[in-house]
Protein backbone atom coordinates (compact mmCIF):
# COMPACT_ATOMS: atom_id res chain seq x y z
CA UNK A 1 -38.68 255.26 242.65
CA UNK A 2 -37.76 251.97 240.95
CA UNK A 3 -34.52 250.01 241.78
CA UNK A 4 -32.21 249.83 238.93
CA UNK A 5 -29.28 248.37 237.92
CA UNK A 6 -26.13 251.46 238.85
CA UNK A 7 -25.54 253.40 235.96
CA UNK A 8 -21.81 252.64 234.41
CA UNK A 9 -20.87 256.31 235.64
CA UNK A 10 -22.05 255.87 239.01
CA UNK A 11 -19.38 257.15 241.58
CA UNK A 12 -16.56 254.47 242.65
CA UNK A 13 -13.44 253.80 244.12
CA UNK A 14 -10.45 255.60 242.03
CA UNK A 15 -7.25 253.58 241.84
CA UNK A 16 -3.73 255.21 242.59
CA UNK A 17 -0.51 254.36 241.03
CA UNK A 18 0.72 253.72 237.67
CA UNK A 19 0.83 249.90 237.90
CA UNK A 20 2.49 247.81 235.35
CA UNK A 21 2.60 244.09 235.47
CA UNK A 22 6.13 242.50 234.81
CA UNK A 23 5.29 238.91 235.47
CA UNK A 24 1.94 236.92 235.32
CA UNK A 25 2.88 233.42 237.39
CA UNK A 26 0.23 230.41 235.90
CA UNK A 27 1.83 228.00 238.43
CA UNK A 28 2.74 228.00 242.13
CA UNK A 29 1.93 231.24 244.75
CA UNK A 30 5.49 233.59 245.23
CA UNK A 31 5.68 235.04 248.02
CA UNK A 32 9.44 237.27 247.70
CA UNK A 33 11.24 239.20 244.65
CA UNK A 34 14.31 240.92 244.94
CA UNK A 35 16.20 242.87 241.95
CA UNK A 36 19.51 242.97 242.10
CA UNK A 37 21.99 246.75 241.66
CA UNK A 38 21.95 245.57 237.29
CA UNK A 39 18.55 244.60 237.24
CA UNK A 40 18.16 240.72 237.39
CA UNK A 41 14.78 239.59 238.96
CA UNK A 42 14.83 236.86 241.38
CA UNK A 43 11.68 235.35 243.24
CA UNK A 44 10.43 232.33 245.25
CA UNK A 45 7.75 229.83 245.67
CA UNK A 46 7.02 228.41 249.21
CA UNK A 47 6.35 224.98 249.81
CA UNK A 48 3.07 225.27 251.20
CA UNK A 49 0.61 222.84 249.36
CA UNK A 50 0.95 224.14 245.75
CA UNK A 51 2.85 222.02 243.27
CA UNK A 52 6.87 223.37 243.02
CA UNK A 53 8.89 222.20 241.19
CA UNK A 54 11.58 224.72 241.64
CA UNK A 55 11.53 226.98 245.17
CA UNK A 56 13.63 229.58 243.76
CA UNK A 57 13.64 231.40 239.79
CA UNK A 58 15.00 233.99 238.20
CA UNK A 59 12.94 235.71 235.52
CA UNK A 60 14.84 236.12 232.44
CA UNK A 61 13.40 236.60 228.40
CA UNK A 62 10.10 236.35 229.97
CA UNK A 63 10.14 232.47 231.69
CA UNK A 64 10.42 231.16 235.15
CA UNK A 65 14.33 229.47 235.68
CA UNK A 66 15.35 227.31 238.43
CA UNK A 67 18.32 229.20 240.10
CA UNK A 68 21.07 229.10 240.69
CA UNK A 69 19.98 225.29 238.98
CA UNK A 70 17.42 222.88 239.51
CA UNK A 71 19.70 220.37 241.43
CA UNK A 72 20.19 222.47 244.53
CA UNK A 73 15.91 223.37 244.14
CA UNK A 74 15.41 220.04 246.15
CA UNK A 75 15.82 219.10 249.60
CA UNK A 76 18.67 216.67 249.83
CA UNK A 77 17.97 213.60 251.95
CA UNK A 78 21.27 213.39 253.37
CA UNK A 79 22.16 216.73 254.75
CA UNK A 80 19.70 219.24 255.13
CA UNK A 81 21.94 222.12 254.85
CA UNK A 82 22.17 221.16 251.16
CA UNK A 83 19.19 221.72 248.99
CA UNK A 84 17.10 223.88 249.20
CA UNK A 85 13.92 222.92 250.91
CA UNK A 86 11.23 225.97 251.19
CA UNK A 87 12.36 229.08 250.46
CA UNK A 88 10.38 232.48 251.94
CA UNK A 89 12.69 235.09 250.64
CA UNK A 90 15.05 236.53 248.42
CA UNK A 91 17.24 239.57 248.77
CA UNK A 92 20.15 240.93 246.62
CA UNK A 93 22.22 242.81 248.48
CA UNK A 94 23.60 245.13 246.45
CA UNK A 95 27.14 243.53 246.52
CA UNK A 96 26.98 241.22 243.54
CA UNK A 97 25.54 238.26 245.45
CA UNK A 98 21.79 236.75 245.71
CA UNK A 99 20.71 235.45 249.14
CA UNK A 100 18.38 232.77 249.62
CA UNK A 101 16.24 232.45 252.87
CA UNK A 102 15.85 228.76 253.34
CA UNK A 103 12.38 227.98 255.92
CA UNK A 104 13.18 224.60 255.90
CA UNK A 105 9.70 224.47 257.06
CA UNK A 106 7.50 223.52 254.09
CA UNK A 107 3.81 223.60 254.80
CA UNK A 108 4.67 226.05 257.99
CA UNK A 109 5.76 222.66 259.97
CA UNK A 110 8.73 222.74 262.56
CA UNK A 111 11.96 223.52 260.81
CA UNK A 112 14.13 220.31 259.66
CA UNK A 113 17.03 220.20 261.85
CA UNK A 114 20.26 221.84 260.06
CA UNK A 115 17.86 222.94 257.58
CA UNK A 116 17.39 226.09 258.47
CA UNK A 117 19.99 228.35 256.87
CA UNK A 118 21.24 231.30 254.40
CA UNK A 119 22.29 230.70 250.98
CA UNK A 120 24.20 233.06 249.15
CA UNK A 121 24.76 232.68 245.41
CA UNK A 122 27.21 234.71 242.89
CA UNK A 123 25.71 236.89 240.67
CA UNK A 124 28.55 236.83 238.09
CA UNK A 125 29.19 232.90 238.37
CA UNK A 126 25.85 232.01 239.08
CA UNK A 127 27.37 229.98 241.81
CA UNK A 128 26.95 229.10 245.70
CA UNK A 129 29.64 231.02 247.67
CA UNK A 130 28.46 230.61 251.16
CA UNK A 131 26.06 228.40 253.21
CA UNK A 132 25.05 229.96 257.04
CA UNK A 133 22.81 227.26 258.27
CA UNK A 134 21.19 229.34 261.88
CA UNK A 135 22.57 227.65 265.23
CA UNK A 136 19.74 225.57 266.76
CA UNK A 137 19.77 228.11 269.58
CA UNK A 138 18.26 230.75 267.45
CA UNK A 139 15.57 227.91 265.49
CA UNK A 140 12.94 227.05 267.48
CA UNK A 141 10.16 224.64 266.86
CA UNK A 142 7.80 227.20 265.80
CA UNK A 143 10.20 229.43 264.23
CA UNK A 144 10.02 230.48 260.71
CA UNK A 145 12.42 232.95 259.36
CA UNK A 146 10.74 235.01 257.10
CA UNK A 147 12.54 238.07 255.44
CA UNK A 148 16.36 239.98 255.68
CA UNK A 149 18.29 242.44 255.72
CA UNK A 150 22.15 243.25 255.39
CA UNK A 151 24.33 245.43 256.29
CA UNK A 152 28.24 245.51 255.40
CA UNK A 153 29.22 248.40 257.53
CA UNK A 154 29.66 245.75 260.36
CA UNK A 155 31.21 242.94 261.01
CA UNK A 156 34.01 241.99 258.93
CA UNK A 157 31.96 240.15 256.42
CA UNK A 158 28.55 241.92 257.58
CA UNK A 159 25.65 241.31 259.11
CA UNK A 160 22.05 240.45 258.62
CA UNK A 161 18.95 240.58 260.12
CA UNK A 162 16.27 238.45 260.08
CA UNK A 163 12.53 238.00 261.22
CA UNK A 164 10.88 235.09 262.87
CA UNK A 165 7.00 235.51 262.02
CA UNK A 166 5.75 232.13 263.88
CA UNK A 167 2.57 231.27 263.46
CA UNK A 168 2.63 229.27 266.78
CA UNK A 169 5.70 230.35 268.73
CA UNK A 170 6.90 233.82 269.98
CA UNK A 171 8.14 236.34 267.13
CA UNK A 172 11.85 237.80 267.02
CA UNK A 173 14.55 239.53 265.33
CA UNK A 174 17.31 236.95 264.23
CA UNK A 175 20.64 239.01 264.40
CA UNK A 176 23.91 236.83 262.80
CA UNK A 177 27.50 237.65 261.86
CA UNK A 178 27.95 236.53 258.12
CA UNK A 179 31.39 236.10 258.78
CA UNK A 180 31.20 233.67 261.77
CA UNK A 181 28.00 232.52 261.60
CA UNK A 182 26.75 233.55 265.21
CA UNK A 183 23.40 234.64 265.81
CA UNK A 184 21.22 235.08 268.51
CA UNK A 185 17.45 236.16 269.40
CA UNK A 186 16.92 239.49 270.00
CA UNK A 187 12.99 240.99 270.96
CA UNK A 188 11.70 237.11 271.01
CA UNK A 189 8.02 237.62 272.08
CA UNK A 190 8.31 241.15 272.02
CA UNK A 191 5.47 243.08 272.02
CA UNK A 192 6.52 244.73 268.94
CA UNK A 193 7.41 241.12 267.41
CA UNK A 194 4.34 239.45 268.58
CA UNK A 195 0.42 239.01 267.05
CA UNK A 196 -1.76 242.14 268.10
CA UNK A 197 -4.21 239.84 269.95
CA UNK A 198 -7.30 242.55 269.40
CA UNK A 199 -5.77 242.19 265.10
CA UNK A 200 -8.76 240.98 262.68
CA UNK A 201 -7.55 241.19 259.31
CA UNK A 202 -10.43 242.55 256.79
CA UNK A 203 -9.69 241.69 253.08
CA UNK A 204 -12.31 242.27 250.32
CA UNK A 205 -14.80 242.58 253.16
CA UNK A 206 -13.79 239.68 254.85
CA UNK A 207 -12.14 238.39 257.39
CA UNK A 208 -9.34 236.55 257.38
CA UNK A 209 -9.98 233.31 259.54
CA UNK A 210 -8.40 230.02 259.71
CA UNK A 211 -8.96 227.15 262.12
CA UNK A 212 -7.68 226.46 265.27
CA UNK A 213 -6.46 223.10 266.67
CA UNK A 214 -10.09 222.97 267.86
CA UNK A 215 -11.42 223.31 264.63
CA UNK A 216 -13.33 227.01 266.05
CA UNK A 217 -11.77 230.06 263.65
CA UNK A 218 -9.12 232.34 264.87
CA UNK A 219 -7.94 235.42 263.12
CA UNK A 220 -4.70 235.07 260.87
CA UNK A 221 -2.10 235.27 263.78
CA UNK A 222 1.45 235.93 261.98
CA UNK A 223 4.16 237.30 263.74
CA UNK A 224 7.14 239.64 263.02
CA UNK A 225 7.30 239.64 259.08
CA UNK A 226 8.46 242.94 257.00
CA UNK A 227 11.76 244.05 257.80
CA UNK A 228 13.34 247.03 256.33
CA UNK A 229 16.77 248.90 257.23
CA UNK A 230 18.06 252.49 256.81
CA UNK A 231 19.92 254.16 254.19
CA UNK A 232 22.76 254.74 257.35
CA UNK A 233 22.18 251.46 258.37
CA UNK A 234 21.07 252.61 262.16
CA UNK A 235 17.69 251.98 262.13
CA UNK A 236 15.92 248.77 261.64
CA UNK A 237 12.53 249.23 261.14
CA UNK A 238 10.07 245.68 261.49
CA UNK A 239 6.51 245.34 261.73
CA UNK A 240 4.18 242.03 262.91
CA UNK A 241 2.02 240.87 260.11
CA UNK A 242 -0.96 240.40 262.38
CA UNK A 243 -0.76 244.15 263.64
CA UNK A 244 -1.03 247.65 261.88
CA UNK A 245 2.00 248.92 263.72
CA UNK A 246 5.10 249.80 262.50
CA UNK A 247 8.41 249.82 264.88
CA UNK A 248 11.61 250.98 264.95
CA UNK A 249 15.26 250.49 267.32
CA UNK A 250 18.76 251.16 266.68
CA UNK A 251 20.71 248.18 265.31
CA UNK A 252 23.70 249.20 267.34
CA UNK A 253 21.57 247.67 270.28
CA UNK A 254 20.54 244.78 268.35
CA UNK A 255 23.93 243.26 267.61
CA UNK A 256 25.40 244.36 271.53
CA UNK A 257 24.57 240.76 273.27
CA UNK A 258 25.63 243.10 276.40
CA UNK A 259 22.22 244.93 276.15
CA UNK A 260 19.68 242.99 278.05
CA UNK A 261 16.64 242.15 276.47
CA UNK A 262 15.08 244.53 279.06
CA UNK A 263 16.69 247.89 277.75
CA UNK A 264 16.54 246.78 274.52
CA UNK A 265 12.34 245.95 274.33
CA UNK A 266 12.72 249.30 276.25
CA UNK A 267 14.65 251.14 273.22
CA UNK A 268 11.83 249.82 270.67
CA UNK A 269 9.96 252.95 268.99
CA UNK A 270 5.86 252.63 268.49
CA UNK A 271 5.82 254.36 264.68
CA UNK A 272 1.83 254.42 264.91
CA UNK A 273 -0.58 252.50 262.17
CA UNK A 274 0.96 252.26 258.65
CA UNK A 275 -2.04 249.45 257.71
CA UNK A 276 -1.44 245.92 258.09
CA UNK A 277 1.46 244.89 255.94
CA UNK A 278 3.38 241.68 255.11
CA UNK A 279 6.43 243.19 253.41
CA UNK A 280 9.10 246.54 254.03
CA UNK A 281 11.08 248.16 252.17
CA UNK A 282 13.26 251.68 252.46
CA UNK A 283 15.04 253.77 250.46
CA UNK A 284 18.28 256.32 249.42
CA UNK A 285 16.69 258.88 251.00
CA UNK A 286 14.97 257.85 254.33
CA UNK A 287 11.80 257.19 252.88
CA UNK A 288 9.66 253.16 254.23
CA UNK A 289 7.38 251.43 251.86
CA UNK A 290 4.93 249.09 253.46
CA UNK A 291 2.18 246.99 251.66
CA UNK A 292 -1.23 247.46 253.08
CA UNK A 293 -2.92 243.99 252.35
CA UNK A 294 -6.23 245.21 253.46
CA UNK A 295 -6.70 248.30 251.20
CA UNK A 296 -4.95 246.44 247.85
CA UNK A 297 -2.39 249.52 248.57
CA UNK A 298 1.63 250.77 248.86
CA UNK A 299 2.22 253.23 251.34
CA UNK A 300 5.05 255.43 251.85
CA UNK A 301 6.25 256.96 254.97
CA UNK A 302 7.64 260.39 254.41
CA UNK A 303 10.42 262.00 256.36
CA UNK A 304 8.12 263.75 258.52
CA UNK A 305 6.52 260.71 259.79
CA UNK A 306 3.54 261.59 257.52
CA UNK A 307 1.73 258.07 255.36
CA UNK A 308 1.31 258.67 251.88
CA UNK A 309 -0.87 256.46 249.48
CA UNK A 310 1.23 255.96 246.29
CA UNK A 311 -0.64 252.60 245.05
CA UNK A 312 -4.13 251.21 245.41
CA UNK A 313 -5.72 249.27 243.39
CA UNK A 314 -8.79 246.25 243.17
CA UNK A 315 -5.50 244.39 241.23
CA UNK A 316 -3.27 244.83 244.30
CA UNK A 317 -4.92 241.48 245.78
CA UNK A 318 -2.49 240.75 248.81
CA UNK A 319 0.41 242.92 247.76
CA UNK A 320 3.45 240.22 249.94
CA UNK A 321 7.74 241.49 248.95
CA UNK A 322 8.79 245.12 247.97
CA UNK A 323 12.28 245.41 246.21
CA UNK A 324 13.46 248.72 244.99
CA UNK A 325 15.14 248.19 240.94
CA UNK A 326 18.13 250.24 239.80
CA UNK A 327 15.53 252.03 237.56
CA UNK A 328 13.80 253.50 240.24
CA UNK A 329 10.88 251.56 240.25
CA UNK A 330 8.95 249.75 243.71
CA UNK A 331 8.72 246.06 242.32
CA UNK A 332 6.25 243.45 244.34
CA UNK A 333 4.43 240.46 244.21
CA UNK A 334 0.32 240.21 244.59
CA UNK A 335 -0.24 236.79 245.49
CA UNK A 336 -3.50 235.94 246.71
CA UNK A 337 -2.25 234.90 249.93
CA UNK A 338 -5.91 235.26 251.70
CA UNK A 339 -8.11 233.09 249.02
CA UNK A 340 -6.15 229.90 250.25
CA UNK A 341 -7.85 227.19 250.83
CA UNK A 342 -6.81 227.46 254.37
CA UNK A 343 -8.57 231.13 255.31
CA UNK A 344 -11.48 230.51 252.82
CA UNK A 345 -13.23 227.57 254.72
CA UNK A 346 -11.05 224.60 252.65
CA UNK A 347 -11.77 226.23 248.93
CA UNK A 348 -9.31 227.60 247.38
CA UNK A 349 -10.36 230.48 245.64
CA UNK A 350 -6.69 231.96 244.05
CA UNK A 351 -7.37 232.36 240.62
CA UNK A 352 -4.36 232.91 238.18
CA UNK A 353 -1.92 234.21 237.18
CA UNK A 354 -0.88 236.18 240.22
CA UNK A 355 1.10 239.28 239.32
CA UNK A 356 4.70 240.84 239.73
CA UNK A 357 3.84 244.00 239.51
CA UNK A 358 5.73 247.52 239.86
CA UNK A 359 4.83 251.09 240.11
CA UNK A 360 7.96 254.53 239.36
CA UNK A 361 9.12 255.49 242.48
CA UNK A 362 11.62 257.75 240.97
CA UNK A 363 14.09 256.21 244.35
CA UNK A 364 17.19 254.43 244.30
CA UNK A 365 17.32 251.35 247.11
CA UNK A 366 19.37 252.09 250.64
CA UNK A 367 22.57 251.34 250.37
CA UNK A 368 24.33 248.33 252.25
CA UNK A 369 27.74 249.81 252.75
């Protein structure tokens, strides 16, 4: 029999999900989106080689706006704690405020000294109501904080969590009291923080490689990156971005400083595989979201501990932040992240726009008080 071209009907792939696009970005890569309890969208753009001119927007009658302003999108030269230098995430947390996750690391380089810090902006004045720049205990030279939760049932002013996904360094969970501004290192190189060194990435067939200090490729080696916290507040569940493994442990041991690091690796729950997955997410009701960058695909983990496919996609090209809306839809960014120059032998092969995109969940987001 003759080869042929396949036949239009042939048998393929069937995509899941209702997917709408909100956003189409022409510009720089974002990496986070959060949307806040009256439905403002926030997101962010990473200084890591594309042109940005603003690190942090807010989507509003369908354009990209500096916010808060474009003054405090620019690393001031004088103090570091001041403008905003590289910014990985944003979270609203559900308390009429925005926070901003400040890297201070553009281009994945060691952190600027002071640089490092929480930025937490008004949602009614539009304004800058607190600065928590992270003690230089908890910033290492390879850190970079990544994503956070809070939580305002403790502490008088709260607290948040916060991943350290080095690239170079040993992984942790960054635990600080908003009110105070004391933090320290909890699960720092932790199995369940650290690269899976047996982890190969696949996307669209391919592995994701960069290259080493020697110039010989090494799998994408990322290390604690999606964070996500329960609807009681008394689980946090994290997950390395170079591993398929999810992981859970009760916060009450992660703020004790009395609990050694010992009991506390020792109180760390194995989940299983959820796929590999760079961001978290949970809801009202006990439910985890989890990207899956290597199938295009959202997961859900139901109460029973069972996975279930709600999006996948050919679209979904390296699904990154999940944010729950007040309208009961799973927002998140598709960025690209693996056609970077960097993992694609020096060629950048992104090609725009990439997508906010969002799919009903018919879920309200866990609550943070």
């Amino acid at each position: 029999m003759a080869a042929t071209d396949f036949p239009s009907d042939a048998p393929a792939d069937r995509s899941i999900g209702p997917l709408q696009q909100v956003f189409a970005f022409q510009d720089a890569m974002p990496t986070g989106v959060t949307v806040s309890e009256t439905g403002r969208i926030f997101v962010n753009f990473p200084r890591w080689g594309d042109d940005v001119p603003f690190t942090v927007a807010e989507i509003s009658e369908g354009k990209l706006r500096p916010y808060p302003n474009d003054r405090i999108n620019h690393e001031d030269s004088v103090d570091p704690a001041k403008g905003l230098i590289s910014v990985q995430s944003v979270v609203a947390d559900g308390q009429g405020r925005v926070w901003l996750l400040d890297t201070a690391a553009p281009g994945f380089a060691a952190p600027r000294a002071g640089g490092a810090k929480l930025v937490a902006v008004d949602l009614a004045s539009n304004q800058v109501v607190k600065t928590l720049v992270f003690p230089p205990h908890v910033i290492l030279p390879s850190t970079y904080v990544n994503d956070m939760r809070f939580d305002f049932r403790h502490g008088n002013q709260g607290t948040v969590y916060v991943t350290d996904s080095s690239v170079s360094g040993p992984g942790a969970i960054i635990v600080m009291d908003i009110e105070s501004g004391k933090a320290m290192r909890r699960l720092s190189g932790a199995r369940s923080t650290s690269v899976d060194p047996s982890f190969i990435p696949m996307v669209e067939g391919q592995p994701v490689m960069s290259r080493g200090a020697d110039g010989k490729p090494k799998p994408l080696g990322v290390a604690s990156d999606g964070i996500a916290l329960s609807a009681d507040g008394k689980t946090l569940y994290f997950s390395p971005l170079s591993s398929r493994h999810l992981y859970s442990v009760p916060t009450a041991l992660l703020r004790d400083a009395g609990i050694s690091d010992k009991r506390l690796e020792a109180a760390v729950v194995d989940l299983g595989e959820k796929g590999a997955s760079d961001g978290l997410e949970a809801d009202a009701e006990g439910a985890v979201y989890a990207t899956d960058y290597e199938h295009n695909a959202i997961r859900k983990r139901l109460a029973d501990g069972a996975w279930k496919t709600i999006v996948q996609d050919p679209r979904v090209l390296w699904p990154d932040t999940l944010s729950i809306g007040p309208d009961g839809y799973l927002y998140f960014t598709a960025n690209q992240l693996h056609r970077q120059a960097g993992f694609r032998n020096g060629v950048d092969q992104r090609v725009k726009p990439y997508s906010l995109l969002r799919v009903k969940i018919h879920a309200a987001p866990a609550p943070t008080r």
